[in-house]
Protein backbone atom coordinates (compact mmCIF):
# COMPACT_ATOMS: atom_id res chain seq x y z
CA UNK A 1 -11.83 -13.57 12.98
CA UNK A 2 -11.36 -15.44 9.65
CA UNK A 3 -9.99 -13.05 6.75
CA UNK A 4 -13.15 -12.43 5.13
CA UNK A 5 -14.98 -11.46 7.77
CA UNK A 6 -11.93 -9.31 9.48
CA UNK A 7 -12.07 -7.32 6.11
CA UNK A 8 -15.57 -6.66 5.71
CA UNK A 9 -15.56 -5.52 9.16
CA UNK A 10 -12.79 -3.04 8.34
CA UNK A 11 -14.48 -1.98 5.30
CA UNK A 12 -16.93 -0.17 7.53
CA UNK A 13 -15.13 1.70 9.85
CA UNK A 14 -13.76 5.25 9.10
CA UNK A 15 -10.72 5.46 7.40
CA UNK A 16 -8.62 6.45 10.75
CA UNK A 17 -10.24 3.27 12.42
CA UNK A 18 -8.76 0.77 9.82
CA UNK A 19 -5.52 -1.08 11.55
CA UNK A 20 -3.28 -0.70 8.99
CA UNK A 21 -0.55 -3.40 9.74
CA UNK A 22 -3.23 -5.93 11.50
CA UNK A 23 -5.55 -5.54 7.69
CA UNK A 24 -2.70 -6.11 5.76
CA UNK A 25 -2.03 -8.85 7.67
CA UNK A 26 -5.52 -10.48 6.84
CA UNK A 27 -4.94 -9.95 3.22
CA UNK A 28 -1.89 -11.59 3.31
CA UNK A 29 -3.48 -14.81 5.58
CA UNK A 30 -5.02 -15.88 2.50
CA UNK A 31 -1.81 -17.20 1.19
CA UNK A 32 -0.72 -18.84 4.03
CA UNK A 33 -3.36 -21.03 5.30
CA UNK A 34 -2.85 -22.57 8.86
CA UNK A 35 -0.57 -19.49 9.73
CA UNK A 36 -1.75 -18.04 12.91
CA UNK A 37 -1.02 -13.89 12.61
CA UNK A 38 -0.17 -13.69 16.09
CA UNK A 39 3.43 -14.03 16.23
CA UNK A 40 3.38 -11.19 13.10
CA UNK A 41 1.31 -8.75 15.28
CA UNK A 42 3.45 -9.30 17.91
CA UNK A 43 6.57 -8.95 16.49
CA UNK A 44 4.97 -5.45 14.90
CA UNK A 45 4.17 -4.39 18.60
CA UNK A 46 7.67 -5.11 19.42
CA UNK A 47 8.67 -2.87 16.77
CA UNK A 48 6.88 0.02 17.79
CA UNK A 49 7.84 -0.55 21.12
CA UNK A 50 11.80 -0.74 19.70
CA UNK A 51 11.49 2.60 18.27
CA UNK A 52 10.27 4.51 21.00
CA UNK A 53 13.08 3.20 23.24
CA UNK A 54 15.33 4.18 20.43
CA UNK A 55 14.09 7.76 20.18
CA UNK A 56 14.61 7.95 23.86
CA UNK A 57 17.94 7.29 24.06
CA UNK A 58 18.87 9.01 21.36
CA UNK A 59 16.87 12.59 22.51
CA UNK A 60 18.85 11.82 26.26
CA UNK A 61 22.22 11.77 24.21
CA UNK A 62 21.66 14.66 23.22
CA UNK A 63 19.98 14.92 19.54
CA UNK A 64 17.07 17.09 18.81
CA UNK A 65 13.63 16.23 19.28
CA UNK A 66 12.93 16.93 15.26
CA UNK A 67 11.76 14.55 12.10
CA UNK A 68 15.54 13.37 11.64
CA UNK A 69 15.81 11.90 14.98
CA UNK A 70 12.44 10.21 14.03
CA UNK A 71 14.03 8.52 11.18
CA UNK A 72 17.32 7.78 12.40
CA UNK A 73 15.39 6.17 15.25
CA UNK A 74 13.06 4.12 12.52
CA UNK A 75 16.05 3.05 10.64
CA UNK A 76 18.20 1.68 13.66
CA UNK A 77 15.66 -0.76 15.01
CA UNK A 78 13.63 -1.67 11.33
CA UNK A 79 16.92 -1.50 9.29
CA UNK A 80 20.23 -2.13 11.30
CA UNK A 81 18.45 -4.05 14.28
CA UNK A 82 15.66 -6.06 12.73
CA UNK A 83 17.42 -6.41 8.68
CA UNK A 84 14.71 -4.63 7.31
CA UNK A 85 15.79 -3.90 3.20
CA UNK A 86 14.15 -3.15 0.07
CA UNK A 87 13.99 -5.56 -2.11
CA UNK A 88 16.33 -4.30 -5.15
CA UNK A 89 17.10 -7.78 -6.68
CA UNK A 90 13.72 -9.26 -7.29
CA UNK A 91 11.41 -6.37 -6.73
CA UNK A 92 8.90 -8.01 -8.87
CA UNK A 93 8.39 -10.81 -6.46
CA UNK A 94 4.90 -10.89 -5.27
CA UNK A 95 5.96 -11.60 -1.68
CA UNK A 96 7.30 -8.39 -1.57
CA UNK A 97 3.81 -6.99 -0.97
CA UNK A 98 2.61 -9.60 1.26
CA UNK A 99 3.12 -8.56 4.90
CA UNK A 100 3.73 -11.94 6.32
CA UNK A 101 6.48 -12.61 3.88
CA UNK A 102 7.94 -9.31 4.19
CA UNK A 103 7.99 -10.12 7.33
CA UNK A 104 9.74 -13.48 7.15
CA UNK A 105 12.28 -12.26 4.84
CA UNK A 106 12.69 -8.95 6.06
CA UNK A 107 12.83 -7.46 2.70
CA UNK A 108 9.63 -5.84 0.40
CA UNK A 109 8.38 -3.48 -1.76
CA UNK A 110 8.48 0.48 -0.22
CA UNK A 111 4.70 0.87 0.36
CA UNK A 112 4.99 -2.77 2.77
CA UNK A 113 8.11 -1.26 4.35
CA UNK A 114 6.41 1.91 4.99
CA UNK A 115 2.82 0.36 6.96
CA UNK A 116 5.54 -0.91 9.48
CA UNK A 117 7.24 2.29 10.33
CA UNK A 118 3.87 4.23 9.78
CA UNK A 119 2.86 2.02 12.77
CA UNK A 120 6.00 1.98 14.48
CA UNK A 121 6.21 5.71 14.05
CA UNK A 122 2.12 6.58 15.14
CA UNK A 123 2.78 4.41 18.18
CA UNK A 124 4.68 7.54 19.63
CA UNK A 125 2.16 9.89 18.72
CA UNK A 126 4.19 11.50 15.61
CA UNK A 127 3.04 13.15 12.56
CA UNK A 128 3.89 10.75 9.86
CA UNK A 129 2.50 9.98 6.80
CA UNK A 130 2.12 7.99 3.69
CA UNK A 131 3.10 9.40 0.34
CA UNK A 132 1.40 8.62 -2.77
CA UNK A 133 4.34 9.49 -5.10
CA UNK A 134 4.47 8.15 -8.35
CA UNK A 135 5.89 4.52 -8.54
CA UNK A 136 7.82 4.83 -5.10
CA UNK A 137 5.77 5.12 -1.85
CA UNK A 138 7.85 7.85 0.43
CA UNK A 139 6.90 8.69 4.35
CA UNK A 140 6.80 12.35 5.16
CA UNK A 141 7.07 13.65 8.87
CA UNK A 142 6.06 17.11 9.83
CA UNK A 143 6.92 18.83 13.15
CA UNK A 144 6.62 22.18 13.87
CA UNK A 145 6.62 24.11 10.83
CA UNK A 146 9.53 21.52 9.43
CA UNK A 147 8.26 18.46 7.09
CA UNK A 148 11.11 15.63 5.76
CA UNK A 149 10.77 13.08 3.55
CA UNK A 150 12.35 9.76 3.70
CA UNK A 151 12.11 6.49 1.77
CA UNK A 152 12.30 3.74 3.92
CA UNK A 153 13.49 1.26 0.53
CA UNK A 154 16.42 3.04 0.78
CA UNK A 155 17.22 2.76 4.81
CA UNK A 156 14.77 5.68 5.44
CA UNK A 157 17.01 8.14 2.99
CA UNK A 158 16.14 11.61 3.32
CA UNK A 159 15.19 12.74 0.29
CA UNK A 160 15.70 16.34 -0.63
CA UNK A 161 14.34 18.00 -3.73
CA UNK A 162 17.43 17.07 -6.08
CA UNK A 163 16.71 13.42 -4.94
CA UNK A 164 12.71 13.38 -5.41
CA UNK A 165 13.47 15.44 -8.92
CA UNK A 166 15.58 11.84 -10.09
CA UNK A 167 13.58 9.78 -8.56
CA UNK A 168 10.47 11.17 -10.64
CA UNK A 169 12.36 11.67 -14.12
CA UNK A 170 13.41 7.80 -13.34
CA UNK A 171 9.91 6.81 -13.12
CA UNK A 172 7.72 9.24 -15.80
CA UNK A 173 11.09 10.48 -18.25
CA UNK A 174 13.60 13.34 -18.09
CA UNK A 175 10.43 15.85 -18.81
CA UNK A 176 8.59 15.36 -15.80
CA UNK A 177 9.28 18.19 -12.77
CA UNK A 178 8.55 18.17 -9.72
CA UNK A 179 4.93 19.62 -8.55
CA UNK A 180 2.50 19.43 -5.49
CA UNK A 181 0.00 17.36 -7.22
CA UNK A 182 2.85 14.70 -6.53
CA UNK A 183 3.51 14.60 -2.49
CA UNK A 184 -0.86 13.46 -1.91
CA UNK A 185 -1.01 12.17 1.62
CA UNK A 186 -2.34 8.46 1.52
CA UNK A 187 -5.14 7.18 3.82
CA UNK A 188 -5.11 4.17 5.33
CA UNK A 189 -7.23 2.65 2.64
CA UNK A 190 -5.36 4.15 -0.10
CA UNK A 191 -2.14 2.33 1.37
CA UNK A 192 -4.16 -1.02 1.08
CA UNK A 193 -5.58 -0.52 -1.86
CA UNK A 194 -1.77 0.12 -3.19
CA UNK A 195 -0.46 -2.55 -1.61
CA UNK A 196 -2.82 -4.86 -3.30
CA UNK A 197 -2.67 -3.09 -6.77
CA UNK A 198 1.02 -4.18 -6.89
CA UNK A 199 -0.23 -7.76 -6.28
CA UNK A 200 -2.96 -7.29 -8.89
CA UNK A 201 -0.82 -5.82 -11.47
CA UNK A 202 1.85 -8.46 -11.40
CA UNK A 203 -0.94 -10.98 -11.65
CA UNK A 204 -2.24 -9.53 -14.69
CA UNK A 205 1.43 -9.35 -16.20
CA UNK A 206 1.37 -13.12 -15.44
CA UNK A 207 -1.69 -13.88 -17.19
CA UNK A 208 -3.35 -15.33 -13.91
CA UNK A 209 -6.57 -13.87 -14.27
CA UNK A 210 -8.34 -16.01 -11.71
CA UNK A 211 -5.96 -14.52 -8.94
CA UNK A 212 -6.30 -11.34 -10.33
CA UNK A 213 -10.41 -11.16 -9.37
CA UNK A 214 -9.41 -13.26 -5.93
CA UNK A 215 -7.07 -9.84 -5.14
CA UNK A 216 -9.66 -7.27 -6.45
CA UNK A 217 -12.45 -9.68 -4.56
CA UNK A 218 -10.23 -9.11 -1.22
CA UNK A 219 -9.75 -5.36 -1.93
CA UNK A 220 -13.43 -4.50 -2.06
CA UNK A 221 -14.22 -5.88 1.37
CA UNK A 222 -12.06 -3.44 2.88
CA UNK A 223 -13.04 -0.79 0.55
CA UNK A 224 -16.14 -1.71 -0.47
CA UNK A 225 -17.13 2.33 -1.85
CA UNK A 226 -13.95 1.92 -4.45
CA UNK A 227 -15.87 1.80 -7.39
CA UNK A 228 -13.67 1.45 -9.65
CA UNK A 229 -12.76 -2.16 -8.55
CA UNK A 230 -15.88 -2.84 -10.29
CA UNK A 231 -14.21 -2.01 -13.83
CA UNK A 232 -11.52 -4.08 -12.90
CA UNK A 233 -13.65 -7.15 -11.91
CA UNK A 234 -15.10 -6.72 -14.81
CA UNK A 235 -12.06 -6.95 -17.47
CA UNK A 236 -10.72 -9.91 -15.20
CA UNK A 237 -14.18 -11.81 -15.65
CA UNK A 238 -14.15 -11.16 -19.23
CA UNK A 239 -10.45 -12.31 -19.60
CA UNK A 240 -11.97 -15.14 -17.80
CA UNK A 241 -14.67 -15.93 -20.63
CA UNK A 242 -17.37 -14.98 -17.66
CA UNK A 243 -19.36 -12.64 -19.81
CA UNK A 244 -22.44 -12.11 -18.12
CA UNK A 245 -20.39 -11.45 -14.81
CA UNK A 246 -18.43 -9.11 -16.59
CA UNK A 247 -21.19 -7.41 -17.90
CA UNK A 248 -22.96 -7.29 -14.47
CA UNK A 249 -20.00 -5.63 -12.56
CA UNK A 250 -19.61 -3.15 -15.50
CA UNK A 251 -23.28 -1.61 -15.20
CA UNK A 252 -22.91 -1.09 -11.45
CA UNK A 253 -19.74 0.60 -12.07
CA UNK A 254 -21.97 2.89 -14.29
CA UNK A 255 -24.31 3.38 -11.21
CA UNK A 256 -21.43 4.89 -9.40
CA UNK A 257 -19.42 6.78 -11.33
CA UNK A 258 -19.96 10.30 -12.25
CA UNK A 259 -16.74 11.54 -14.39
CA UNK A 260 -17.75 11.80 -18.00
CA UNK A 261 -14.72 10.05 -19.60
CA UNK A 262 -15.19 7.21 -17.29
CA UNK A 263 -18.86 6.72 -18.11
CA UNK A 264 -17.67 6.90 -22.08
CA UNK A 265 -14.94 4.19 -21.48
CA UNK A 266 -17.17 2.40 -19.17
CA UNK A 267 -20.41 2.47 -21.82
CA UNK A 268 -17.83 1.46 -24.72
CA UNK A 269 -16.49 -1.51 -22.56
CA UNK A 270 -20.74 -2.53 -22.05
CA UNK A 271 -20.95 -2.53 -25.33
CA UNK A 272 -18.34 -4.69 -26.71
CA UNK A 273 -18.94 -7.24 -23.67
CA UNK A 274 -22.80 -7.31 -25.03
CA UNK A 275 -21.80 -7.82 -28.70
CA UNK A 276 -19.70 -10.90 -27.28
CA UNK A 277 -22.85 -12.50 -26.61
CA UNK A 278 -25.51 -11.76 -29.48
C-alpha cells in the first residue's frame, strides 16, 4: 500500500483496529521516499518478541509477575539492548517524531518512544497504556488492582507522585497540582494525532506553512472525524495567502462543531478571512 492510501484505510477502522507502530510508520514514509518499511516493521516485531523473552527469564529468576517486571523487562531490551534514549540534546529535532528516524537513531521524542513499547508491551497481552499528560507522554500499566507509571524518555523511570508533581510544575508553573483530569488514557488515534502535532507545531515555529497543511493533510486521513484539523487547515491556508481555501475549510469546521466558544472563535476567524477579500 502507498502512504495515502494505507492511511485512509486506517482512518476507517475502529480505533482498537488502527496498527499503531505500522501507521506511524506510513506517516513517516513520506519523508523518506524509496525507503521500503519492511526492515522497520521487522525490527519492531523483533522487539516485541525481545521483550517477552525478557519477561520470561526474568519471572523464572525469580521476580514477580507485576507492572515493574513489565518495565524492567521494556527497558532491558528497548534501552540497554537496542540504545533506545530520549532525545535530551536536540529535542526539538523533527526526526524525533518520525518513527523511521527514531528508529535509525535510536533516540526520539517520549510519545515515539512510547508506540514502541506500547507494541512491544500489547504483544504479551498486558494492560498498558498511553498517557496524555501535559507536555510529556507517560505509559501506565495496571495489573490487578496495582497501576505504575513510567516514562520511557527517561529509561522507563517509575514515576511516583513526587516525580509527576515536578514534572507538571516544570511544564504549566509552580501553581499547577496534580489532578485526575491529567492521567487521560490515549487512543490509538490520539497517539497519532500527538505524534504529528509535535511535527506540526515545530513547523509552524519555523514558518513552513506549506509543510504545516502537508502534516495536518496526512493527519486527517487517519482521523478523518477530527474536526478540528479543519481550523487548522484553515489558518495554514491563510498564512499561505490561499483565502478562499481557507475560508472553505473554516465553514465546514462550523458544520461540525458544536461547543459555543469554538463556533464564536470559528465565526470571528470567517469573518476576518471574508473581509480579506472584499
Amino acid at each position: 500500500m502507498t502512504s495515502p492510501f494505507a492511511l485512509e484505510e486506517y482512518g476507517k477502522l475502529g480505533d482498537q483496529d488502527i496498527p499503531l507502530s505500522d501507521t506511524a510508520l506510513y506517516l513517516a514514509e513520506t519523508k523518506h521516499p524509496g525507503r521500503g518499511l519492511g526492515p522497520y516493521q521487522s525490527h519492531i516485531a523483533k522487539l516485541c518478541e525481545q521483550v517477552g523473552e525478557r519477561y520470561k527469564e526474568l519471572i523464572e529468576a525469580g521476580a514477580e509477575d507485576n507492572p515493574e517486571t513489565k518495565i524492567a523487562a521494556l527497558k532491558h531490551v528497548i534501552c540497554d539492548a537496542q540504545g533506545y534514549t530520549g532525545d535530551e540534546e536536540t529535542y526539538n529535532d523533527l526526526r524525533n517524531a518520525d518513527l523511521i528516524d527514531v528508529i535509525d537513531r535510536r533516540k526520539g521524542l517520549p510519545i515515539a518512544l512510547a508506540i514502541l513499547a506500547l507494541e512491544a508491551g500489547r504483544a504479551q497481552g498486558w494492560d498498558v497504556k498511553g498517557i496524555n499528560f501535559p507536555g510529556h507522554f507517560l505509559l501506565r500499566f495496571d495489573q490487578d488492582g496495582k497501576r505504575v507509571l513510567s516514562d520511557p524518555f527517561s529509561q522507563f523511570r517509575l514515576m511516583q507522585a513526587q516525580d509527576l508533581r515536578g514534572l507538571l510544575k516544570s511544564i504549566a508553573g509552580d501553581k499547577a497540582e496534580l489532578s485526575t483530569t491529567l492521567y487521560q488514557e490515549a487512543s490509538n488515534r490520539d497517539i497519532l494525532l500527538r505524534l504529528q502535532n509535535n511535527i506540526k507545531f515545530r513547523q509552524i515555529e519555523r514558518e513552513e506553512y506549506a509543510e504545516a497543511l502537508a502534516t495536518v493533510a496526512r493527519m486527517k486521513l487517519f482521523s478523518p472525524n477530527e474536526h478540528r484539523l479543519l481550523l487548522d487547515e484553515s489558518v495554514l491556508h491563510a498564512r499561505l495567502g490561499n483565502i478562499d481555501e481557507a475560508i472553505n475549510s473554516v465553514k465546514k469546521y462550523l458544520l461540525a462543531v458544536t461547543d459555543p466558544k469554538d463556533r464564536y472563535d470559528a465565526e470571528m476567524l470567517l469573518r476576518t478571512l471574508e473581509l480579506a477579500i472584499e
